[in-house]
C-alpha atoms as a PDB file:
ATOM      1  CA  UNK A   1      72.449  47.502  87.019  1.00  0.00           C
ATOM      2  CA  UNK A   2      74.812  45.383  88.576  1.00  0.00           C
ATOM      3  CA  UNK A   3      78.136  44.458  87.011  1.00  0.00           C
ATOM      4  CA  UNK A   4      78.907  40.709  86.389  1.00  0.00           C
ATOM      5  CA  UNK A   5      82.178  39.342  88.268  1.00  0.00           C
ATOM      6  CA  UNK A   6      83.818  36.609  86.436  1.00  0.00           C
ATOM      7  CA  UNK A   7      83.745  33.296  88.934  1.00  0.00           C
ATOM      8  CA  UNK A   8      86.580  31.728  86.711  1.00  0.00           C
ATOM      9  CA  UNK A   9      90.117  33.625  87.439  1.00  0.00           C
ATOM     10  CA  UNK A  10      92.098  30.417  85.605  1.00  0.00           C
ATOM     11  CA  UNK A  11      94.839  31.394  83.312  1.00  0.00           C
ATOM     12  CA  UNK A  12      94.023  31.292  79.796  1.00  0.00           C
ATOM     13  CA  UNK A  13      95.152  28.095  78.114  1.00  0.00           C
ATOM     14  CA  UNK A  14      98.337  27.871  77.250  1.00  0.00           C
ATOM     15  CA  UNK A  15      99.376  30.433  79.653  1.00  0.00           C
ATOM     16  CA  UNK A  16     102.257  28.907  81.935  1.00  0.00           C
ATOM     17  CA  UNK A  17     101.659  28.482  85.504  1.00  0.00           C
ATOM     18  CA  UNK A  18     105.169  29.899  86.341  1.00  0.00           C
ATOM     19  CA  UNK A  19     104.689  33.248  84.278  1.00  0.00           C
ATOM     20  CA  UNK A  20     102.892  34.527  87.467  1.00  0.00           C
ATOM     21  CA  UNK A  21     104.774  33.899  90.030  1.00  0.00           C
ATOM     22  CA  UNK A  22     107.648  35.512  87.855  1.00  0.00           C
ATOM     23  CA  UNK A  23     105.678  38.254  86.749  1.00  0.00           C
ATOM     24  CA  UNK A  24     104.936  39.129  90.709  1.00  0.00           C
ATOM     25  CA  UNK A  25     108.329  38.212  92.135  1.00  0.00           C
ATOM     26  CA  UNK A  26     109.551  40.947  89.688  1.00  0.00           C
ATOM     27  CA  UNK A  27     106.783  43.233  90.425  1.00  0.00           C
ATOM     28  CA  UNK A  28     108.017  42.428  94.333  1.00  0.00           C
ATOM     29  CA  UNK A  29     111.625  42.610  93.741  1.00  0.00           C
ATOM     30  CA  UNK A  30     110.910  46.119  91.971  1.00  0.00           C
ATOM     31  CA  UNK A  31     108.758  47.745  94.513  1.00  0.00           C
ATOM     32  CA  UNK A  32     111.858  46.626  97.157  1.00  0.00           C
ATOM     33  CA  UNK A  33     114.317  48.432  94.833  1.00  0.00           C
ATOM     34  CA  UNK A  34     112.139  51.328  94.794  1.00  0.00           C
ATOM     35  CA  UNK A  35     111.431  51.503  98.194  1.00  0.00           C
ATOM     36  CA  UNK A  36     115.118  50.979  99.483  1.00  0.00           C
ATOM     37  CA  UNK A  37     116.139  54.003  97.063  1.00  0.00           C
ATOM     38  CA  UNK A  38     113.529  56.374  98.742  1.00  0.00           C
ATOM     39  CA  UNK A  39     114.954  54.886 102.358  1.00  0.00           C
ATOM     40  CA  UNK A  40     118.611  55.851 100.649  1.00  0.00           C
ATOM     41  CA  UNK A  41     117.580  59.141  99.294  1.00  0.00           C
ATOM     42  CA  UNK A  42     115.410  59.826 103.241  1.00  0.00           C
ATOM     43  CA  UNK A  43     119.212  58.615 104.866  1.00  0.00           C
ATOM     44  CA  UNK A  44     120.838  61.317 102.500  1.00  0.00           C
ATOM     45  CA  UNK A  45     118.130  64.128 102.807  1.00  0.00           C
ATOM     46  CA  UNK A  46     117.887  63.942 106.725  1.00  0.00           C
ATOM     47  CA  UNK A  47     121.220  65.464 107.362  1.00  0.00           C
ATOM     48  CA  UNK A  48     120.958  68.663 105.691  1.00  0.00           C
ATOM     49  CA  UNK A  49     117.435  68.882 106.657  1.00  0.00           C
ATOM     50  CA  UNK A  50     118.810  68.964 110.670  1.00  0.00           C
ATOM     51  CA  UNK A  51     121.569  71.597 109.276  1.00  0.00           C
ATOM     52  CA  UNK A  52     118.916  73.479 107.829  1.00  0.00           C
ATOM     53  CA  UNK A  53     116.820  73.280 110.870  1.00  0.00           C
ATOM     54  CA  UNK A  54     119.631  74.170 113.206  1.00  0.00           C
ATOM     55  CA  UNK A  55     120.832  77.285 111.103  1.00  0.00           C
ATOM     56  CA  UNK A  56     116.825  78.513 111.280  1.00  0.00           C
ATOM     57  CA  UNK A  57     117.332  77.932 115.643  1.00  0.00           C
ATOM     58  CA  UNK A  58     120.505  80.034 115.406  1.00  0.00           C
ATOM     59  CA  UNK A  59     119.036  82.826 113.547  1.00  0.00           C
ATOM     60  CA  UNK A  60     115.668  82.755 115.843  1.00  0.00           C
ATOM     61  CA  UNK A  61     118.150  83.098 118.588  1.00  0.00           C
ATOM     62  CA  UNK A  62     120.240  85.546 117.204  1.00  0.00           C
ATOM     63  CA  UNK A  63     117.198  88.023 116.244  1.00  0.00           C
ATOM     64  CA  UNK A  64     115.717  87.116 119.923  1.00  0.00           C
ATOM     65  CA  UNK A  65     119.292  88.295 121.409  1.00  0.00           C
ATOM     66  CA  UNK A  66     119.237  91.560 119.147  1.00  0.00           C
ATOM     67  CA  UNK A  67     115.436  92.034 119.819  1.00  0.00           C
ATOM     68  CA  UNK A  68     115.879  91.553 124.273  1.00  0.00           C
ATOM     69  CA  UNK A  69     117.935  95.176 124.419  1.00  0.00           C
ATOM     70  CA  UNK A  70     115.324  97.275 122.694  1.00  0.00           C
ATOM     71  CA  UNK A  71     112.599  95.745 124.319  1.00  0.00           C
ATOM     72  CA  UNK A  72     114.364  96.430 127.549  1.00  0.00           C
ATOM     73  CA  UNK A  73     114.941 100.189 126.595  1.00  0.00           C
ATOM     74  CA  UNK A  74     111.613 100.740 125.653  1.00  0.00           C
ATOM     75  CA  UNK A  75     109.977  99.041 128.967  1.00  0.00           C
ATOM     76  CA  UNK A  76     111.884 101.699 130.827  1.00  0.00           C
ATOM     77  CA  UNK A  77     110.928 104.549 128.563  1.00  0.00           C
ATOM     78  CA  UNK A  78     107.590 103.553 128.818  1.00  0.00           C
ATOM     79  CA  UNK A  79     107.845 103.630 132.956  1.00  0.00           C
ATOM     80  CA  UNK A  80     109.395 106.939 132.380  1.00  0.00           C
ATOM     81  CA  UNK A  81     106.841 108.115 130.020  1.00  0.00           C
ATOM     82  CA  UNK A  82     104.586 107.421 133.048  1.00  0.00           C
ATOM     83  CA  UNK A  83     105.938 108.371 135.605  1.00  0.00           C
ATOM     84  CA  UNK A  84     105.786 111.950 133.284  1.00  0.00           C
ATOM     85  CA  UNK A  85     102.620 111.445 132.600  1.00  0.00           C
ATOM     86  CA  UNK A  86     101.596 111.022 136.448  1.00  0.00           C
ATOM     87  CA  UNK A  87     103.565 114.214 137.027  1.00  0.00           C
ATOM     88  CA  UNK A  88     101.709 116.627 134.274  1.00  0.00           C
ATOM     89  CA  UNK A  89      98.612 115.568 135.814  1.00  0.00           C
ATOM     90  CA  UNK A  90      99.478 116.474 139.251  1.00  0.00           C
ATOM     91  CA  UNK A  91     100.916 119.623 138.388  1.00  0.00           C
ATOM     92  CA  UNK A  92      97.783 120.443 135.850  1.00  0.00           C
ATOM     93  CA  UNK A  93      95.701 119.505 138.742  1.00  0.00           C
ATOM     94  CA  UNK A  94      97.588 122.126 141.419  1.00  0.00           C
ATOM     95  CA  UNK A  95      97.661 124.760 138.985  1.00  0.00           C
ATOM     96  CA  UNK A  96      94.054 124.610 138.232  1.00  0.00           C
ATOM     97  CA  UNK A  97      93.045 124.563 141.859  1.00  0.00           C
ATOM     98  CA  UNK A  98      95.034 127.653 142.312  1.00  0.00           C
ATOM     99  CA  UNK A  99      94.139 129.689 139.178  1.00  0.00           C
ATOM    100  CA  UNK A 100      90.288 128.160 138.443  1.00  0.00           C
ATOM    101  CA  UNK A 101      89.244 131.278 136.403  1.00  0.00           C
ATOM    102  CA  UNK A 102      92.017 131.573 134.530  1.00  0.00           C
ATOM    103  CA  UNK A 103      91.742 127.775 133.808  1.00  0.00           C
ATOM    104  CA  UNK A 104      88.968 128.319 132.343  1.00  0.00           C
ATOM    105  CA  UNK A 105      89.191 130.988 130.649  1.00  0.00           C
ATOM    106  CA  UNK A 106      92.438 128.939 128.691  1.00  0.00           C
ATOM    107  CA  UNK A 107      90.030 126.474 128.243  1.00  0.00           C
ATOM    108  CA  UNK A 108      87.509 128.327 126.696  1.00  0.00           C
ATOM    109  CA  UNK A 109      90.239 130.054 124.305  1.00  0.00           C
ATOM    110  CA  UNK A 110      91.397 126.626 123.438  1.00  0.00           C
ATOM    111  CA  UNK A 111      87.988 125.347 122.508  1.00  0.00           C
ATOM    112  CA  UNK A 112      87.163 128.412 120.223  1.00  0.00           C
ATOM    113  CA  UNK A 113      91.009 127.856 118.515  1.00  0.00           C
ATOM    114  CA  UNK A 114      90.413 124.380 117.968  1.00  0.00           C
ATOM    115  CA  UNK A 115      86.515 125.191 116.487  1.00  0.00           C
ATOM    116  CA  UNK A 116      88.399 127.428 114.069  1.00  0.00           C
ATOM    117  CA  UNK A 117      91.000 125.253 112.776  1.00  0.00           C
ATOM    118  CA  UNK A 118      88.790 122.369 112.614  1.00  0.00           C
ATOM    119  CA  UNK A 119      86.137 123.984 110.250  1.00  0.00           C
END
């Protein structure tokens, strides 16, 4: 079903011709009050948004400063934990090519140990 539009927008009689251009300037001359008061309250808003946004780059920076020590420690732990690492090996690797029974025979008592404890 369609819906019937009205061909005949005329003001009712007796309606005065100027009542709508009053009733819209109004309507106009409201949504310009409104609109400069957002534009006032945007002018008002946009300084302590910046504050806000500059206190938030300070503290990234400060945290970022605090954080660049520790990360610097542990990168040179963690080259010292391998050059340990790299070490142990090597020596492991010496001592079993010079004592292979008893290597395994300490493996072998490890594995039975660990069997135990882990039932």
């Amino acid at each position: 079903m369609e819906n019937p539009v009205r061909a005949n927008t005329s003001l009712p009689s007796g309606y005065p011709d100027g009542a709508l251009n009053k009733a819209s300037s109004g309507a106009h001359a409201t949504v310009d009050s409104l609109a400069e008061a957002a534009d006032h309250a945007v002018r008002k808003a946009k300084p302590a948004i910046e504050q806000a946004a500059a206190m938030a780059h300070q503290a990234v920076d400060k945290a970022a400063n605090a954080a660049a020590p520790a990360a610097d420690w542990l990168s040179q732990q963690g080259e010292s934990l391998t050059a340990a690492q790299k070490q142990l090996v090597a020596d492991t690797t010496k001592y079993i090519a010079a004592n292979p029974l008893k290597s395994v025979a300490i493996a072998l008592a490890a594995g039975f140990v660990i069997s135990r404890i882990v039932r």
